[in-house]
PDB file of N, CA and C in Angstrom:
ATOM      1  N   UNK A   1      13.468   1.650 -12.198  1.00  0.00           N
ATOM      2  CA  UNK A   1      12.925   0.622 -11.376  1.00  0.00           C
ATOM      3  C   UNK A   1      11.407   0.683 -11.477  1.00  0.00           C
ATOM      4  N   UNK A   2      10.715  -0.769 -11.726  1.00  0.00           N
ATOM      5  CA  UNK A   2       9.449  -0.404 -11.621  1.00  0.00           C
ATOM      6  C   UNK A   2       8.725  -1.116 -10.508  1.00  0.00           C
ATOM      7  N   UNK A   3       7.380  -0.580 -10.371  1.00  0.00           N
ATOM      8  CA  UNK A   3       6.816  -1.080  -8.964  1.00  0.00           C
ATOM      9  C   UNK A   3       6.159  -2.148  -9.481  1.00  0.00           C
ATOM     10  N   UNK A   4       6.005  -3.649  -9.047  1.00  0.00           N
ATOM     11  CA  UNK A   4       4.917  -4.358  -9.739  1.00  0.00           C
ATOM     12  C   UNK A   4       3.845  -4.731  -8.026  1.00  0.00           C
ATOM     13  N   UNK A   5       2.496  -4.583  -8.826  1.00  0.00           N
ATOM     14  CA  UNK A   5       1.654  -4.678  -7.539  1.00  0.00           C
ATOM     15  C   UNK A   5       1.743  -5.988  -6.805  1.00  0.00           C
ATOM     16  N   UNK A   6       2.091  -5.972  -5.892  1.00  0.00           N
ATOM     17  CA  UNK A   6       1.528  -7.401  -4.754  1.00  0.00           C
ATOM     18  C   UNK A   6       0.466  -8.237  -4.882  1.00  0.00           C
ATOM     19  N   UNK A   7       0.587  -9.318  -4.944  1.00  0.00           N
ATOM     20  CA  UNK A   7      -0.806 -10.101  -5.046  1.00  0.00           C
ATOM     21  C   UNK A   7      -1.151 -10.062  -3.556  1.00  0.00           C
ATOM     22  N   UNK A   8      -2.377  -9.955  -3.594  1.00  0.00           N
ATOM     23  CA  UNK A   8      -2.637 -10.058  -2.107  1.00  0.00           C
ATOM     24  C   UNK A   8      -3.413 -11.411  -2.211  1.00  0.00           C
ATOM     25  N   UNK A   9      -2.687 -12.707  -1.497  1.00  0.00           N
ATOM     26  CA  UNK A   9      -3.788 -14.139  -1.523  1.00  0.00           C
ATOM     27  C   UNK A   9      -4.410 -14.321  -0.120  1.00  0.00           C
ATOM     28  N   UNK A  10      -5.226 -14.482  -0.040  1.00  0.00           N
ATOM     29  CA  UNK A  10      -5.699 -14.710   1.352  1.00  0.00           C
ATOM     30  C   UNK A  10      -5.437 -15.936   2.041  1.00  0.00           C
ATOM     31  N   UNK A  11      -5.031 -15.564   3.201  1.00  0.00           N
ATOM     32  CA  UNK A  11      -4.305 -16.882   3.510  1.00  0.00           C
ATOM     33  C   UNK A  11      -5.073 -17.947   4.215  1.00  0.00           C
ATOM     34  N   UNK A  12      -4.928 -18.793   4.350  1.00  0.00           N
ATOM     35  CA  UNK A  12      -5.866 -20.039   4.356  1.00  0.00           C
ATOM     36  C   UNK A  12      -5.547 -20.446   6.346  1.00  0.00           C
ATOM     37  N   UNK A  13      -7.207 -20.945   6.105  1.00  0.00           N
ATOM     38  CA  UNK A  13      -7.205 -20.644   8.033  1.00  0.00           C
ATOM     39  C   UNK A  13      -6.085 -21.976   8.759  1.00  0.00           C
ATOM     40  N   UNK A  14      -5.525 -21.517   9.987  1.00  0.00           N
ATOM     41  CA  UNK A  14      -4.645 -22.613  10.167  1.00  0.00           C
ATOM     42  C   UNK A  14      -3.372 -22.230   9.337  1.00  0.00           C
ATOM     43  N   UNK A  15      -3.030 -21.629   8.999  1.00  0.00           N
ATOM     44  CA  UNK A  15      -1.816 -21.919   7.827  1.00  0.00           C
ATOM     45  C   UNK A  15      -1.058 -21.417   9.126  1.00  0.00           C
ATOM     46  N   UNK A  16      -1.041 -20.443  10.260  1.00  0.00           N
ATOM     47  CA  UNK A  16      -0.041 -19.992  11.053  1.00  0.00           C
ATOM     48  C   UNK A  16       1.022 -19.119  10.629  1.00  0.00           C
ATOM     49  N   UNK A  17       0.235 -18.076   9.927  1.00  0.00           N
ATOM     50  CA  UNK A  17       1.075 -17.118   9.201  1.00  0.00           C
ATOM     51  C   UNK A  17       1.233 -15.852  10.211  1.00  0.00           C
ATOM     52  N   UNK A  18       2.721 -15.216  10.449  1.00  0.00           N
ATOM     53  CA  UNK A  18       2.650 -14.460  10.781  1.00  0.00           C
ATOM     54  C   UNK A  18       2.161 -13.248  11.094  1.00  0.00           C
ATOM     55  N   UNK A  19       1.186 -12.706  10.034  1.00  0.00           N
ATOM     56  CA  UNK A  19       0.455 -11.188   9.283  1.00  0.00           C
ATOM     57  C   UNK A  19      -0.532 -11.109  10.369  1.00  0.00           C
ATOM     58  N   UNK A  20      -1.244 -12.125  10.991  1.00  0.00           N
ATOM     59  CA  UNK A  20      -2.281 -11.678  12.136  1.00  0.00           C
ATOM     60  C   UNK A  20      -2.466 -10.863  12.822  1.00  0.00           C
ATOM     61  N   UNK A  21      -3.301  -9.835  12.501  1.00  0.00           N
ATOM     62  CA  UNK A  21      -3.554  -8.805  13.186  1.00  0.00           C
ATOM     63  C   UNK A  21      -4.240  -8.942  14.556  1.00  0.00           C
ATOM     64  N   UNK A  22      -3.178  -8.275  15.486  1.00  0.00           N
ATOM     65  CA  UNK A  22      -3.694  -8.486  16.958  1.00  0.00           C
ATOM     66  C   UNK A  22      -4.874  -7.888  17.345  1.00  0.00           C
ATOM     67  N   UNK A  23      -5.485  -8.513  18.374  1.00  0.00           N
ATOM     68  CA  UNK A  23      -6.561  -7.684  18.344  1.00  0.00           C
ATOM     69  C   UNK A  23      -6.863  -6.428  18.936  1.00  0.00           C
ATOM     70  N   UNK A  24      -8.158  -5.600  19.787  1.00  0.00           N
ATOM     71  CA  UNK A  24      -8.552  -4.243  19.499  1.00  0.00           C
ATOM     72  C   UNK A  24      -6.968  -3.593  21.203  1.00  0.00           C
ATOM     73  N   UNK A  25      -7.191  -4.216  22.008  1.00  0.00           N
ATOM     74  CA  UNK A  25      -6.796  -4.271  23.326  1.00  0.00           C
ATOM     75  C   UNK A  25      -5.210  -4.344  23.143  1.00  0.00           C
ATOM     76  N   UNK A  26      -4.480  -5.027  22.575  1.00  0.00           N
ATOM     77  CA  UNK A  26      -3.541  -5.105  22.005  1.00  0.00           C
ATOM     78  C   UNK A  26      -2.728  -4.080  21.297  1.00  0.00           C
ATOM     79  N   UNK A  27      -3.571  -3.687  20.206  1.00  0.00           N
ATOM     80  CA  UNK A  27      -3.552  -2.839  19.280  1.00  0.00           C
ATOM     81  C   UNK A  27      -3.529  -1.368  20.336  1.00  0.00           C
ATOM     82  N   UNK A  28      -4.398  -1.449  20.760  1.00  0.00           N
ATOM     83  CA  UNK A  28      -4.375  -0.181  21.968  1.00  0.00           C
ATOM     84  C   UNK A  28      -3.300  -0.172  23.160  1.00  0.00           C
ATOM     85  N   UNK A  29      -2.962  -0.339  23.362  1.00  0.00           N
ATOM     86  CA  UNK A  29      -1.698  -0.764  24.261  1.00  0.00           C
ATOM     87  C   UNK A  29      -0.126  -0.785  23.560  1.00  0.00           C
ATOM     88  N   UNK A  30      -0.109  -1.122  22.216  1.00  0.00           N
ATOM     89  CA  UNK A  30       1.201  -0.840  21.855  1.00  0.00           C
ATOM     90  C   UNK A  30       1.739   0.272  21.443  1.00  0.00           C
ATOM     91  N   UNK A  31       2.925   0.253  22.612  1.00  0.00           N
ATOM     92  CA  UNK A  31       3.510   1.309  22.457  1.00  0.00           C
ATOM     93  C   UNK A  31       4.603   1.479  21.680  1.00  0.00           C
ATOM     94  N   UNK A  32       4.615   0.903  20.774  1.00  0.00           N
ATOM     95  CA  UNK A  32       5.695   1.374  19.524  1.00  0.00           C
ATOM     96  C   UNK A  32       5.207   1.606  17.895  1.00  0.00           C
ATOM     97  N   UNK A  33       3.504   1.520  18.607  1.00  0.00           N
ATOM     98  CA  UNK A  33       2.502   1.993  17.080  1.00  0.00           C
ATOM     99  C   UNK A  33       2.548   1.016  15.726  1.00  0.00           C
ATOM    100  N   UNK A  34       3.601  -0.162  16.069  1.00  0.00           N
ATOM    101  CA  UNK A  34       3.443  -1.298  15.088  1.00  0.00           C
ATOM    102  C   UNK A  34       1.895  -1.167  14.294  1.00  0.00           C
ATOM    103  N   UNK A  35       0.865  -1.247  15.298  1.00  0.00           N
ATOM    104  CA  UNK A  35      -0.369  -1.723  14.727  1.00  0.00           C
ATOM    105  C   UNK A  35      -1.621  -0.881  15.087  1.00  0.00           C
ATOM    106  N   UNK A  36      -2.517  -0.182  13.976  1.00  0.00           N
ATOM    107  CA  UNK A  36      -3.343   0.949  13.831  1.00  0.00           C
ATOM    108  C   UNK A  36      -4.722   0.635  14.354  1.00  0.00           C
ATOM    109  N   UNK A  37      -4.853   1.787  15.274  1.00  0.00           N
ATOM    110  CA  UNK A  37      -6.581   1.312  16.160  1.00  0.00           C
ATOM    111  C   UNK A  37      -7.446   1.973  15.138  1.00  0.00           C
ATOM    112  N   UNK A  38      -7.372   3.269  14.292  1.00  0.00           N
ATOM    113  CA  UNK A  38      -7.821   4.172  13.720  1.00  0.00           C
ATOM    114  C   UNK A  38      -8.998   3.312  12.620  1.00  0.00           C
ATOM    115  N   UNK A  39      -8.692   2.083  12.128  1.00  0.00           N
ATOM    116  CA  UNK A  39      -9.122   1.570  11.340  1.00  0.00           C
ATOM    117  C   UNK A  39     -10.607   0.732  11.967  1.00  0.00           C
ATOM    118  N   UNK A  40     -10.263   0.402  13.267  1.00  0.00           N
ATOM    119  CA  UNK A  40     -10.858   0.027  14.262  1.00  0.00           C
ATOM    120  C   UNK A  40     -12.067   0.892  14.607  1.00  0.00           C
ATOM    121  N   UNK A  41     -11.679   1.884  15.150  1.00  0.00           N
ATOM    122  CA  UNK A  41     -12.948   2.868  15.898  1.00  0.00           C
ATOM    123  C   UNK A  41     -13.730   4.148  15.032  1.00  0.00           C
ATOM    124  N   UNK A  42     -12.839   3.920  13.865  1.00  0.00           N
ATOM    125  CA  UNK A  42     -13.472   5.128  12.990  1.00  0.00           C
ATOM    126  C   UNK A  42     -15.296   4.642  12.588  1.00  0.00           C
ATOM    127  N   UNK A  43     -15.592   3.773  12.327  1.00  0.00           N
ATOM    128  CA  UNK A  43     -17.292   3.821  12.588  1.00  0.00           C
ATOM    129  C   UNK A  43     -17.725   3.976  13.951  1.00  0.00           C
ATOM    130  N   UNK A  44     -16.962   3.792  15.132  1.00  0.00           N
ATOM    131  CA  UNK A  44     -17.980   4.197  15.972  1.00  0.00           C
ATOM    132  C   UNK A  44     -17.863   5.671  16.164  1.00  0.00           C
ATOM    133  N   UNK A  45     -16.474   6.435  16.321  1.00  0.00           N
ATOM    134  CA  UNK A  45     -16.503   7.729  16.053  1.00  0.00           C
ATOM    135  C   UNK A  45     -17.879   8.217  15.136  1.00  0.00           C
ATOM    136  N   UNK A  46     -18.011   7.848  14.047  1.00  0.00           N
ATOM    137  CA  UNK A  46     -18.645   8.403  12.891  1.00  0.00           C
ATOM    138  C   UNK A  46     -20.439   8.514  13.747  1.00  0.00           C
ATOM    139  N   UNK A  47     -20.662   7.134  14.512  1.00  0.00           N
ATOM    140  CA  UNK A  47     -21.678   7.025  14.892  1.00  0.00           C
ATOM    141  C   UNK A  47     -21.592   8.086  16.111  1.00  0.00           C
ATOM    142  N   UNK A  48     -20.412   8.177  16.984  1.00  0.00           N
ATOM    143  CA  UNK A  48     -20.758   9.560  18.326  1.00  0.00           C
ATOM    144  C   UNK A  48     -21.001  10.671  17.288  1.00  0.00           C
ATOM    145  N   UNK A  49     -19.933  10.892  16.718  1.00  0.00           N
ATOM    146  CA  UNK A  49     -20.449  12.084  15.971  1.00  0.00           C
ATOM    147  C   UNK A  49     -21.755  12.504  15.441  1.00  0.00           C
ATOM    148  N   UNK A  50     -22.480  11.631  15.050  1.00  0.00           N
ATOM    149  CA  UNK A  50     -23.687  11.457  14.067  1.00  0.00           C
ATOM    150  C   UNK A  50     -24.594  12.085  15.517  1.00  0.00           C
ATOM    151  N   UNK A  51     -24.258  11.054  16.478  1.00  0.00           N
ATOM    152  CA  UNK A  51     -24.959  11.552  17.860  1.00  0.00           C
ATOM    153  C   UNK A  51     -24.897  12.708  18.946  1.00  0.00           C
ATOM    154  N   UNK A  52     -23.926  13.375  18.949  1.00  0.00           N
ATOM    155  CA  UNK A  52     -23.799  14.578  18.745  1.00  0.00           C
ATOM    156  C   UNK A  52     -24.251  15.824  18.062  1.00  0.00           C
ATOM    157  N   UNK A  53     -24.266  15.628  16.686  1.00  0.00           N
ATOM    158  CA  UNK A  53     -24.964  16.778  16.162  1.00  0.00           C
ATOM    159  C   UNK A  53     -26.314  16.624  15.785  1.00  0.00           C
ATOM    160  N   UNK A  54     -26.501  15.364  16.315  1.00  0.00           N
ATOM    161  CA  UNK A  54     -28.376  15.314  16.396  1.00  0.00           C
ATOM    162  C   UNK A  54     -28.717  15.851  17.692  1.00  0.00           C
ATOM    163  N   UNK A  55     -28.205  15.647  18.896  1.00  0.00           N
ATOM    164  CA  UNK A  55     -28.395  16.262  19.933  1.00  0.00           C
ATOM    165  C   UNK A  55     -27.992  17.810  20.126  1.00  0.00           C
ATOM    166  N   UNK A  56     -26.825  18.368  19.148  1.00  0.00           N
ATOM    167  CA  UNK A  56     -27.003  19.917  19.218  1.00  0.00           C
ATOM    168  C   UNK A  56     -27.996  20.552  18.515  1.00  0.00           C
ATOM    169  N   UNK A  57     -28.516  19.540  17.428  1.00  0.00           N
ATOM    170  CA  UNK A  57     -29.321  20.373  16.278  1.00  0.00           C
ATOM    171  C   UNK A  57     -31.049  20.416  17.269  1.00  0.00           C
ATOM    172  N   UNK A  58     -31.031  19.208  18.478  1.00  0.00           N
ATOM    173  CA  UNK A  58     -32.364  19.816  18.891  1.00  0.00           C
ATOM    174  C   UNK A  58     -32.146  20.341  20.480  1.00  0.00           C
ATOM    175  N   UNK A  59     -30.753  20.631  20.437  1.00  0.00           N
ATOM    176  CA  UNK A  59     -30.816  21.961  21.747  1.00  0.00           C
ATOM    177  C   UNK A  59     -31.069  22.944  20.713  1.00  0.00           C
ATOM    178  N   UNK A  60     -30.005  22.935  19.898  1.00  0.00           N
ATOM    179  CA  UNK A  60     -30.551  24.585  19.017  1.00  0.00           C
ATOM    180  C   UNK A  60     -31.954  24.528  18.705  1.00  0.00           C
ATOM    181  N   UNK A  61     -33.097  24.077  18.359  1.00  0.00           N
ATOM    182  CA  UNK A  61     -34.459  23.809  18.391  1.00  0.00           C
ATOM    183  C   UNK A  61     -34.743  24.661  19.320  1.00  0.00           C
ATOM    184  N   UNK A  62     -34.588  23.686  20.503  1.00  0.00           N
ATOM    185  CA  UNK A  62     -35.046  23.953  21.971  1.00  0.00           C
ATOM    186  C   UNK A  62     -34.943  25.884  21.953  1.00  0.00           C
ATOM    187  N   UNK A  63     -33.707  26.340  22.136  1.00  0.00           N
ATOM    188  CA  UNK A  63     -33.655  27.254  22.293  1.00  0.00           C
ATOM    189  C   UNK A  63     -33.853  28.379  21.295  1.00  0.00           C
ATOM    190  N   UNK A  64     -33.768  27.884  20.609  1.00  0.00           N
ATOM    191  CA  UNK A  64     -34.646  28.987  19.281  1.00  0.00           C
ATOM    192  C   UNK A  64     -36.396  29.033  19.965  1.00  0.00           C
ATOM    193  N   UNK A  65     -36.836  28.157  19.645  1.00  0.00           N
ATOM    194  CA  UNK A  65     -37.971  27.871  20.512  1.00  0.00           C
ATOM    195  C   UNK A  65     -38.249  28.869  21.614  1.00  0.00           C
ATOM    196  N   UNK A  66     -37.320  28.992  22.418  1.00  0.00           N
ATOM    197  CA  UNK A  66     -37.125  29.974  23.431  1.00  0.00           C
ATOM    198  C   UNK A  66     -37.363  31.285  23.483  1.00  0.00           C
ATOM    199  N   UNK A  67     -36.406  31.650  22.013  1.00  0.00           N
ATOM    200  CA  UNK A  67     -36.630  32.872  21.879  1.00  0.00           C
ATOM    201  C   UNK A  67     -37.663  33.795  21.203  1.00  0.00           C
ATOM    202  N   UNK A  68     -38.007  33.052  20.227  1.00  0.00           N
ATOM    203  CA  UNK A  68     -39.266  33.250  19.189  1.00  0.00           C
ATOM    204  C   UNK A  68     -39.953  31.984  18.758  1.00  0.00           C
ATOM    205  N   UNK A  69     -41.406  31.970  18.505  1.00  0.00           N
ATOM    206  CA  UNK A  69     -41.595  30.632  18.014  1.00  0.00           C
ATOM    207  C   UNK A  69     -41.603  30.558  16.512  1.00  0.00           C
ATOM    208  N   UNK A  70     -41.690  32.480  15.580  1.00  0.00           N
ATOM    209  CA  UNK A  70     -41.246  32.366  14.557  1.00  0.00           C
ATOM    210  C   UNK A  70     -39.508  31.477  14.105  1.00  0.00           C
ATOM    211  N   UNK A  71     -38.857  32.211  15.325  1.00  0.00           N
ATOM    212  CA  UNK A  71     -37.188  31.921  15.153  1.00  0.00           C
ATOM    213  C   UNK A  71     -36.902  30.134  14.757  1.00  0.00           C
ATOM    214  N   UNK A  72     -37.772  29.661  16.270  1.00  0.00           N
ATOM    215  CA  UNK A  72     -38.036  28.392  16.165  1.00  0.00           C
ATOM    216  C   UNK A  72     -38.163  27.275  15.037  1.00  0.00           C
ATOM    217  N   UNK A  73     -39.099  27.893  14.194  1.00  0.00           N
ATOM    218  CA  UNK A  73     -39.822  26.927  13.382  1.00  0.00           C
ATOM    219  C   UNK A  73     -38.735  27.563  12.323  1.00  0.00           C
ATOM    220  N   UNK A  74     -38.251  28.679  11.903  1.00  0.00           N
ATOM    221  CA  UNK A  74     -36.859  28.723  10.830  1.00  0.00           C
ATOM    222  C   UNK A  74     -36.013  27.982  11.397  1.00  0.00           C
ATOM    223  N   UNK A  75     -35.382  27.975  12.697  1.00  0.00           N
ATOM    224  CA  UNK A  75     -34.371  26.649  13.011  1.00  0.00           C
ATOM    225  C   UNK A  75     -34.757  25.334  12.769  1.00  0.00           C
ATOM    226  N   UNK A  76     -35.910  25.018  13.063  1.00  0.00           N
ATOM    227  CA  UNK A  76     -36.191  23.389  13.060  1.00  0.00           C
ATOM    228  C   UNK A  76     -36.352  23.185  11.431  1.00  0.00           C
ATOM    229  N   UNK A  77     -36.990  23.815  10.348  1.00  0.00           N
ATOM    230  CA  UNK A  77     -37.195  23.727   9.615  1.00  0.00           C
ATOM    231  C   UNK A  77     -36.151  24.010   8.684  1.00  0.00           C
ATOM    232  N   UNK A  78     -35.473  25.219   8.504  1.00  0.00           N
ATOM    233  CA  UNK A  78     -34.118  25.139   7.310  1.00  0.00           C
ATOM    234  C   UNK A  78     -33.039  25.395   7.789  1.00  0.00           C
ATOM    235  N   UNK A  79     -32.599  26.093   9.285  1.00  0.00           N
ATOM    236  CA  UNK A  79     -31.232  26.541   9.868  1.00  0.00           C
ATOM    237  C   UNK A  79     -30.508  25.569  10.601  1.00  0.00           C
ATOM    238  N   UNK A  80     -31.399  24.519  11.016  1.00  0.00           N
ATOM    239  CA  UNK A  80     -30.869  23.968  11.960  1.00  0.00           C
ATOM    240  C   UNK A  80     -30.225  22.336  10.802  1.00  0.00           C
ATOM    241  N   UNK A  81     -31.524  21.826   9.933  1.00  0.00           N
ATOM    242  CA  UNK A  81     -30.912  20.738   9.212  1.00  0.00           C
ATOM    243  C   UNK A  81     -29.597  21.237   8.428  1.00  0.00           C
ATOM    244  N   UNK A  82     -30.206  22.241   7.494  1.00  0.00           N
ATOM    245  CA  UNK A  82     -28.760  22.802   6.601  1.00  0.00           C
ATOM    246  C   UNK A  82     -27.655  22.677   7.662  1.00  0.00           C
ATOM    247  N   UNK A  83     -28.110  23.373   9.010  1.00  0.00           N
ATOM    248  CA  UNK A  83     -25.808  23.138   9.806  1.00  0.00           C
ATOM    249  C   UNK A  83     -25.591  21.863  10.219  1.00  0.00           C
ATOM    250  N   UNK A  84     -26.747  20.991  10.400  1.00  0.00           N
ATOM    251  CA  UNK A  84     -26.695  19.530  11.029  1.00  0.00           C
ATOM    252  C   UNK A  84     -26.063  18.476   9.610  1.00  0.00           C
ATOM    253  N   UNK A  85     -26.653  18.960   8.279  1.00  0.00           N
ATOM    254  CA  UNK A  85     -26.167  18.450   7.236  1.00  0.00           C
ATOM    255  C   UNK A  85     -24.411  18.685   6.950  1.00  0.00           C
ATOM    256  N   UNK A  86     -24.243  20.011   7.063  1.00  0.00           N
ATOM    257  CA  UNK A  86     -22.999  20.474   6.978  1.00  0.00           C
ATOM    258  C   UNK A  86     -21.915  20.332   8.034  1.00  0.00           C
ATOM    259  N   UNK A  87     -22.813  19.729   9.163  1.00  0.00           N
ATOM    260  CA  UNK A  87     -21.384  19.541  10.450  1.00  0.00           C
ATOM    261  C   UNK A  87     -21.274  18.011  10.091  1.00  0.00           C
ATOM    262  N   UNK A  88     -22.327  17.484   9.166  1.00  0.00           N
ATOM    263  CA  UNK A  88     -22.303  15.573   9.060  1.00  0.00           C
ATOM    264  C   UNK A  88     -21.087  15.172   8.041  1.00  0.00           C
ATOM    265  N   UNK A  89     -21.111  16.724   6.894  1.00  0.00           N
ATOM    266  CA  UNK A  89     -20.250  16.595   6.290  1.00  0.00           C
ATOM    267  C   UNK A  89     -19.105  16.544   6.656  1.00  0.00           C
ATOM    268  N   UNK A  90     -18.941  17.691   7.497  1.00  0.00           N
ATOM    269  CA  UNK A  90     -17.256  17.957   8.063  1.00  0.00           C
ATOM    270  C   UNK A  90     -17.136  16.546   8.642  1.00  0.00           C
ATOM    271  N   UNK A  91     -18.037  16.364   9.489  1.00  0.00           N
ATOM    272  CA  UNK A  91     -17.439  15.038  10.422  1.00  0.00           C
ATOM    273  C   UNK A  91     -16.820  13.658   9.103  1.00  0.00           C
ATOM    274  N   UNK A  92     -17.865  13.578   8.365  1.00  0.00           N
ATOM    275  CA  UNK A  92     -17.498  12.090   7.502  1.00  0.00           C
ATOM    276  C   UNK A  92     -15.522  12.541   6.992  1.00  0.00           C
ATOM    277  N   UNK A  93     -15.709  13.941   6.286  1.00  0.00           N
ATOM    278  CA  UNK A  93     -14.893  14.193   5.544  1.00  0.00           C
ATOM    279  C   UNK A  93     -13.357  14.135   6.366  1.00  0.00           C
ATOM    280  N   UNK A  94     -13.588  14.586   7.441  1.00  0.00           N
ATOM    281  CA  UNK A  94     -12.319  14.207   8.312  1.00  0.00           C
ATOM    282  C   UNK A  94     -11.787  12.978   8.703  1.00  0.00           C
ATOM    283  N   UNK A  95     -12.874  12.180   9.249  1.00  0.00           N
ATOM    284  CA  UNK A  95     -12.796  10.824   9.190  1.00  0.00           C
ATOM    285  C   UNK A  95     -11.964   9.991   8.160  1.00  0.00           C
ATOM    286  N   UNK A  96     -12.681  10.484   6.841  1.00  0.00           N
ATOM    287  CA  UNK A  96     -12.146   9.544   5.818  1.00  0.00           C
ATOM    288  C   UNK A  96     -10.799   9.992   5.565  1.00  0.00           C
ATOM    289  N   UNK A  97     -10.474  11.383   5.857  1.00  0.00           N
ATOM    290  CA  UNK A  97      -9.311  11.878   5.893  1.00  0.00           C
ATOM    291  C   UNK A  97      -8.029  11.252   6.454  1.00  0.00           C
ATOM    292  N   UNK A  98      -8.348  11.004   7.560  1.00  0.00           N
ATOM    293  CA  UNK A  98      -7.426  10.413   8.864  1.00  0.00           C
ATOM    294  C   UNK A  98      -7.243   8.632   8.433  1.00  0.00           C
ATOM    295  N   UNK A  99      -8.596   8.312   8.256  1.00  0.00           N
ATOM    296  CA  UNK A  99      -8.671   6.933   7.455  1.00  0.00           C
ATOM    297  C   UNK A  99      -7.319   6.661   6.170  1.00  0.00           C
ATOM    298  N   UNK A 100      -7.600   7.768   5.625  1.00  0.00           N
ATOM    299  CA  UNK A 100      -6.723   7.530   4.404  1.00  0.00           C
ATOM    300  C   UNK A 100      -5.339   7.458   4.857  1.00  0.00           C
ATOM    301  N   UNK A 101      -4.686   8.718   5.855  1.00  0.00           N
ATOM    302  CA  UNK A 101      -3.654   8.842   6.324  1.00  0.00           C
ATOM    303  C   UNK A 101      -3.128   7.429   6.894  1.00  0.00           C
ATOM    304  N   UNK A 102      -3.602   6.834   7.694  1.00  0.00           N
ATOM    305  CA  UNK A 102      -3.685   5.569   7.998  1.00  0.00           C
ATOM    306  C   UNK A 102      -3.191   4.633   6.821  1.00  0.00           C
ATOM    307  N   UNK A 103      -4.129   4.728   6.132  1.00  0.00           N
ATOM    308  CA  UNK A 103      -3.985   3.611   5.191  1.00  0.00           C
ATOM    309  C   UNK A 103      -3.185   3.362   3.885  1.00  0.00           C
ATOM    310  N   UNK A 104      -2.991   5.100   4.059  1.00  0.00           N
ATOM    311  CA  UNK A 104      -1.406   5.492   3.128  1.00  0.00           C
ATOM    312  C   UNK A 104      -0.475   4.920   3.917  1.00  0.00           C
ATOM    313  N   UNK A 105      -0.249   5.322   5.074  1.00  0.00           N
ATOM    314  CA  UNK A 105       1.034   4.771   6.036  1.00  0.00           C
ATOM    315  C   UNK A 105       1.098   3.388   6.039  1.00  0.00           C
ATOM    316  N   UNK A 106       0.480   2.097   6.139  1.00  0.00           N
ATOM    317  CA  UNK A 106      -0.078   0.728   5.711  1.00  0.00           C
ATOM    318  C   UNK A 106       0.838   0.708   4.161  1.00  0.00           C
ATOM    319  N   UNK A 107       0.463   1.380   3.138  1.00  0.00           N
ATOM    320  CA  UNK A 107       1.139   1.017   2.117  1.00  0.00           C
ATOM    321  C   UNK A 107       2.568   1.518   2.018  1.00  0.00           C
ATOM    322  N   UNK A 108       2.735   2.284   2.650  1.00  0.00           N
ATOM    323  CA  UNK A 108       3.797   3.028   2.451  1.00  0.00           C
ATOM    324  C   UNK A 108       5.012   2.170   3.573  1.00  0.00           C
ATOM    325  N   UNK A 109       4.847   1.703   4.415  1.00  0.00           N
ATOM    326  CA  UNK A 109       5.379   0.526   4.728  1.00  0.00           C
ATOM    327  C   UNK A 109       5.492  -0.937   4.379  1.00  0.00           C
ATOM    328  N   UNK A 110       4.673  -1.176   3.740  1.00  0.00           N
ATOM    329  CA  UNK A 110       4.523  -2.371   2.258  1.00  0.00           C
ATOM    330  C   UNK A 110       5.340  -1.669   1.354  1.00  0.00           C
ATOM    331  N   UNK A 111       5.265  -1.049   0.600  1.00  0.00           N
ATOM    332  CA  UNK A 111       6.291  -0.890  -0.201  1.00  0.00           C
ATOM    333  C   UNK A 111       7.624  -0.527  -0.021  1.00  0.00           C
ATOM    334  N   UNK A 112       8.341   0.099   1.437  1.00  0.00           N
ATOM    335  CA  UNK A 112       9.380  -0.263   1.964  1.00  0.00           C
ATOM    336  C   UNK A 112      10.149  -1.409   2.519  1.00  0.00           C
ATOM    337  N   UNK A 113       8.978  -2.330   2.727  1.00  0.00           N
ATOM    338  CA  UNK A 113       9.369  -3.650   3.057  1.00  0.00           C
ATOM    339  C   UNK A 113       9.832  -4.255   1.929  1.00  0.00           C
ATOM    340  N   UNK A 114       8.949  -4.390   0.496  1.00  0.00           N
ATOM    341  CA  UNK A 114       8.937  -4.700  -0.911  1.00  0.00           C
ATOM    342  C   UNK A 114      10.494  -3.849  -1.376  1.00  0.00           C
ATOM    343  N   UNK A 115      10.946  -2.685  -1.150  1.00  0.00           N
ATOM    344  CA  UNK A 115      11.899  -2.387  -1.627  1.00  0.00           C
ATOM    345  C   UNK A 115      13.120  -2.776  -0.917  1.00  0.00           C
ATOM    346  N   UNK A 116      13.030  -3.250   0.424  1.00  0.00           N
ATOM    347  CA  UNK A 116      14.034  -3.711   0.826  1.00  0.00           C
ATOM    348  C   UNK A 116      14.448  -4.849   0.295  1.00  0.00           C
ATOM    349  N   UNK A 117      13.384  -5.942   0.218  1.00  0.00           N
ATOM    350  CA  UNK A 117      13.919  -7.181  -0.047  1.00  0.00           C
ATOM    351  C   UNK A 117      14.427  -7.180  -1.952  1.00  0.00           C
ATOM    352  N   UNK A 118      13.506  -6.080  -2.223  1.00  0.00           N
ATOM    353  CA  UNK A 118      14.072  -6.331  -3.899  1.00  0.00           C
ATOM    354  C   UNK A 118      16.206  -5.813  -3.735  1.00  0.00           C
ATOM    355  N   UNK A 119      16.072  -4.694  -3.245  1.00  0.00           N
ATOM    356  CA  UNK A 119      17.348  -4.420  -2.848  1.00  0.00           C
ATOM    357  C   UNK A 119      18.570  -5.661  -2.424  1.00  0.00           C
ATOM    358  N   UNK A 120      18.243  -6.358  -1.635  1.00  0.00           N
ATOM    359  CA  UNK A 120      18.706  -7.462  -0.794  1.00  0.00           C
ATOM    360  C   UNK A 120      19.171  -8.619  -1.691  1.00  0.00           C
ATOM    361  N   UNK A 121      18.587  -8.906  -3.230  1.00  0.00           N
ATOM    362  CA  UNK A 121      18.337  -9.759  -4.329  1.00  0.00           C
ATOM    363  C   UNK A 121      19.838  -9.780  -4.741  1.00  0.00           C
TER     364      UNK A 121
END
């Protein structure tokens, strides 16, 4: 059996096609997970996050600061960006992670739908 890809046509406004994705409130509220918020809030996540480890990277400042003003100026200057760089990483990399999971599950129900009806033929 082979898979042939889906055309995806965009459907034309007014046409009254079923596929309409409900919106954010909707989407959040259903409780049988039909339809994915993840796709939804993952940039603003990305943006708390972003805001977050800008705000730990200048408490850690602050308190390096505290303790030495040599300590200080090594945190503000290479300890503190290098972990602020590396927690930006973790954050994106999970994100896109969960993103994908998402968006595998999206196809992976398209192509069960696609194999049903070829079945059905």
């Amino acid at each position: 059996m082979t898979y042939e890809q889906p055309s995806h046509q965009p459907e034309q406004p007014g046409s009254g096609g079923s596929d309409q994705q409900p919106n954010f409130f909707a989407r959040l509220f259903d409780f049988r997970f039909n339809a994915y918020v993840t796709p939804t809030i993952i940039s603003v996540l990305y943006v708390l996050g972003m805001i977050g480890i800008a705000i730990g990277y200048l408490s850690y400042v602050v308190l390096a600061f505290n303790v030495n003003a040599g300590f200080g100026i090594l945190v503000l200057l290479i300890l503190g960006p290098l972990g602020a760089l590396l927690a930006l990483i973790w954050l994106r990399v999970t994100l896109e992670f969960y993103l994908a999971l998402v968006r595998l599950s999206g196809d992976f129900r398209q192509w069960r739908d696609e194999w049903r009806q070829q079945a059905s033929r």
